[in-house]
C-alpha atoms as a PDB file:
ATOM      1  CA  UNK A   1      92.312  89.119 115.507  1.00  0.00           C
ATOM      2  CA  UNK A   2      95.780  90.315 113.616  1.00  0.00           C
ATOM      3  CA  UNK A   3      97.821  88.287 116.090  1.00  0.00           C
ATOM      4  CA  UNK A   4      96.769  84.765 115.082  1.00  0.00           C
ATOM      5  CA  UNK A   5      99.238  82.727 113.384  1.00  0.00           C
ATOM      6  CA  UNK A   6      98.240  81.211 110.156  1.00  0.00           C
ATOM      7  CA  UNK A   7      99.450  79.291 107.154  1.00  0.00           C
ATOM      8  CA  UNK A   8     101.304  81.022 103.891  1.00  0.00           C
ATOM      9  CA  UNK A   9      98.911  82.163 101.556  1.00  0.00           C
ATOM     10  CA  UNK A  10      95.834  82.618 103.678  1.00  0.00           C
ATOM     11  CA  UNK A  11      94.783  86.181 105.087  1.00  0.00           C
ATOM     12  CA  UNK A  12      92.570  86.461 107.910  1.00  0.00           C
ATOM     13  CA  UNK A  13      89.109  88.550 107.469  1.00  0.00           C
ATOM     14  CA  UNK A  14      90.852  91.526 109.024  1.00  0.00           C
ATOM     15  CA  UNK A  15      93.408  91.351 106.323  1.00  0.00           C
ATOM     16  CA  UNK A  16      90.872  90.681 103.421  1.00  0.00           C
ATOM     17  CA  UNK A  17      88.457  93.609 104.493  1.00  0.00           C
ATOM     18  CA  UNK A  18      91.211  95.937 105.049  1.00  0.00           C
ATOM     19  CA  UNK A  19      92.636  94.407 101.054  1.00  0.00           C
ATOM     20  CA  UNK A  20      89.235  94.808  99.528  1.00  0.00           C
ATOM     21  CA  UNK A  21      88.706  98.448 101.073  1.00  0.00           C
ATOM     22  CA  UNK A  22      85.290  96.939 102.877  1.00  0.00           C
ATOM     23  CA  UNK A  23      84.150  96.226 106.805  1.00  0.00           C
ATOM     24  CA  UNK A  24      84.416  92.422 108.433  1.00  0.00           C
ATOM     25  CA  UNK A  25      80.431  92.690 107.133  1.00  0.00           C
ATOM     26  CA  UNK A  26      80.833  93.132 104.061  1.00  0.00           C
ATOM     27  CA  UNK A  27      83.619  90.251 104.148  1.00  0.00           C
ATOM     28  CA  UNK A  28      81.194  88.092 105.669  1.00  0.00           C
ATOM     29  CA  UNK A  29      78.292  89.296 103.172  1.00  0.00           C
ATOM     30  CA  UNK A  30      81.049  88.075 100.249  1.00  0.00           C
ATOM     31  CA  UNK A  31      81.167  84.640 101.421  1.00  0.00           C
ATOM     32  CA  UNK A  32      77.651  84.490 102.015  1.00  0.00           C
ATOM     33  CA  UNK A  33      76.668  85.102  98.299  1.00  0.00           C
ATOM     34  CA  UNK A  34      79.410  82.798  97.504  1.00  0.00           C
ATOM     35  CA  UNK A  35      81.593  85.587  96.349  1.00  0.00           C
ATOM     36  CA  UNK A  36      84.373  84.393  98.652  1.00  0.00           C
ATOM     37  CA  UNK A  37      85.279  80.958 100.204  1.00  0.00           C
ATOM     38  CA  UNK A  38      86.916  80.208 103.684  1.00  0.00           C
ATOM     39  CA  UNK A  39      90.163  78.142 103.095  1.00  0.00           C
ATOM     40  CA  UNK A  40      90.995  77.051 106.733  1.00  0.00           C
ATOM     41  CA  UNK A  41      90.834  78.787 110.715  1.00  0.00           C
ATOM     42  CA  UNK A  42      87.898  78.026 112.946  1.00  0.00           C
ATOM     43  CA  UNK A  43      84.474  79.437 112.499  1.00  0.00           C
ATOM     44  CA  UNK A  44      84.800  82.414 114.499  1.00  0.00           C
ATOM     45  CA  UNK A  45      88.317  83.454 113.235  1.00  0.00           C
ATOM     46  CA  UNK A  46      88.542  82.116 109.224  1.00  0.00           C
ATOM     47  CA  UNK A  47      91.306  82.342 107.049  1.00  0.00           C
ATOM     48  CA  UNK A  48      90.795  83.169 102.964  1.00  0.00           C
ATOM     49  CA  UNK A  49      92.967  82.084 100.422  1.00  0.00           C
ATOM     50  CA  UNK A  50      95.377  84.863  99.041  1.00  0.00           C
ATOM     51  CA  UNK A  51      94.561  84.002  95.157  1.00  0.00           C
ATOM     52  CA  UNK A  52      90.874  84.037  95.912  1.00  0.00           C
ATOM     53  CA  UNK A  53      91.300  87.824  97.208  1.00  0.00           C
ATOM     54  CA  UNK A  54      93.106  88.368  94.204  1.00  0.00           C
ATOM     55  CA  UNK A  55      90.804  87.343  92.396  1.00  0.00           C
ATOM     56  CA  UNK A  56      88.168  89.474  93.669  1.00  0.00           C
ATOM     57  CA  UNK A  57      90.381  92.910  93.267  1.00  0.00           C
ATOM     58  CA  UNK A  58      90.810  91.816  89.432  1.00  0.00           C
ATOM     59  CA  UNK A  59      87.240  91.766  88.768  1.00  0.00           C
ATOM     60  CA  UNK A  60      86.826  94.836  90.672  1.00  0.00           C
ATOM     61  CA  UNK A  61      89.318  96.573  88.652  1.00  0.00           C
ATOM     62  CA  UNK A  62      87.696  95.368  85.865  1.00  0.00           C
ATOM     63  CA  UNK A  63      84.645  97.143  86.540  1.00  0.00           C
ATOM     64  CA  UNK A  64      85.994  99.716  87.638  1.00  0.00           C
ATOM     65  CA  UNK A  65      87.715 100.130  84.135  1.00  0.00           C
ATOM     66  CA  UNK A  66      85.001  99.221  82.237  1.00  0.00           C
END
């Protein structure tokens, strides 16, 4: 849900899946092989912490270069 309000430095897993380039699945497939950890929200509607996502695009761009 874009419209939900929540705190600086957290995206929701609309905004992480549409960062990482992947579907809410594939978001929820990252945090179920400990890839990615929820940082706040509710259970149906998380948040994840920006640096976290960050982190996750570096070491995909480090692949990628590699």
């Amino acid at each position: 849900m874009e419209s939900q309000f929540i705190r600086p430095g957290h995206l929701t897993a609309h905004q992480v899946a549409k960062q990482l380039g992947i579907s809410l699945g594939g978001v929820r497939l990252l945090v179920h092989r400990g890839q990615l950890k929820r940082s706040g929200g509710t259970p149906r509607q998380p948040w994840y912490a920006v640096d976290d996502v960050a982190g996750l695009l570096a070491k995909r761009a480090e692949r990628a270069a590699a």
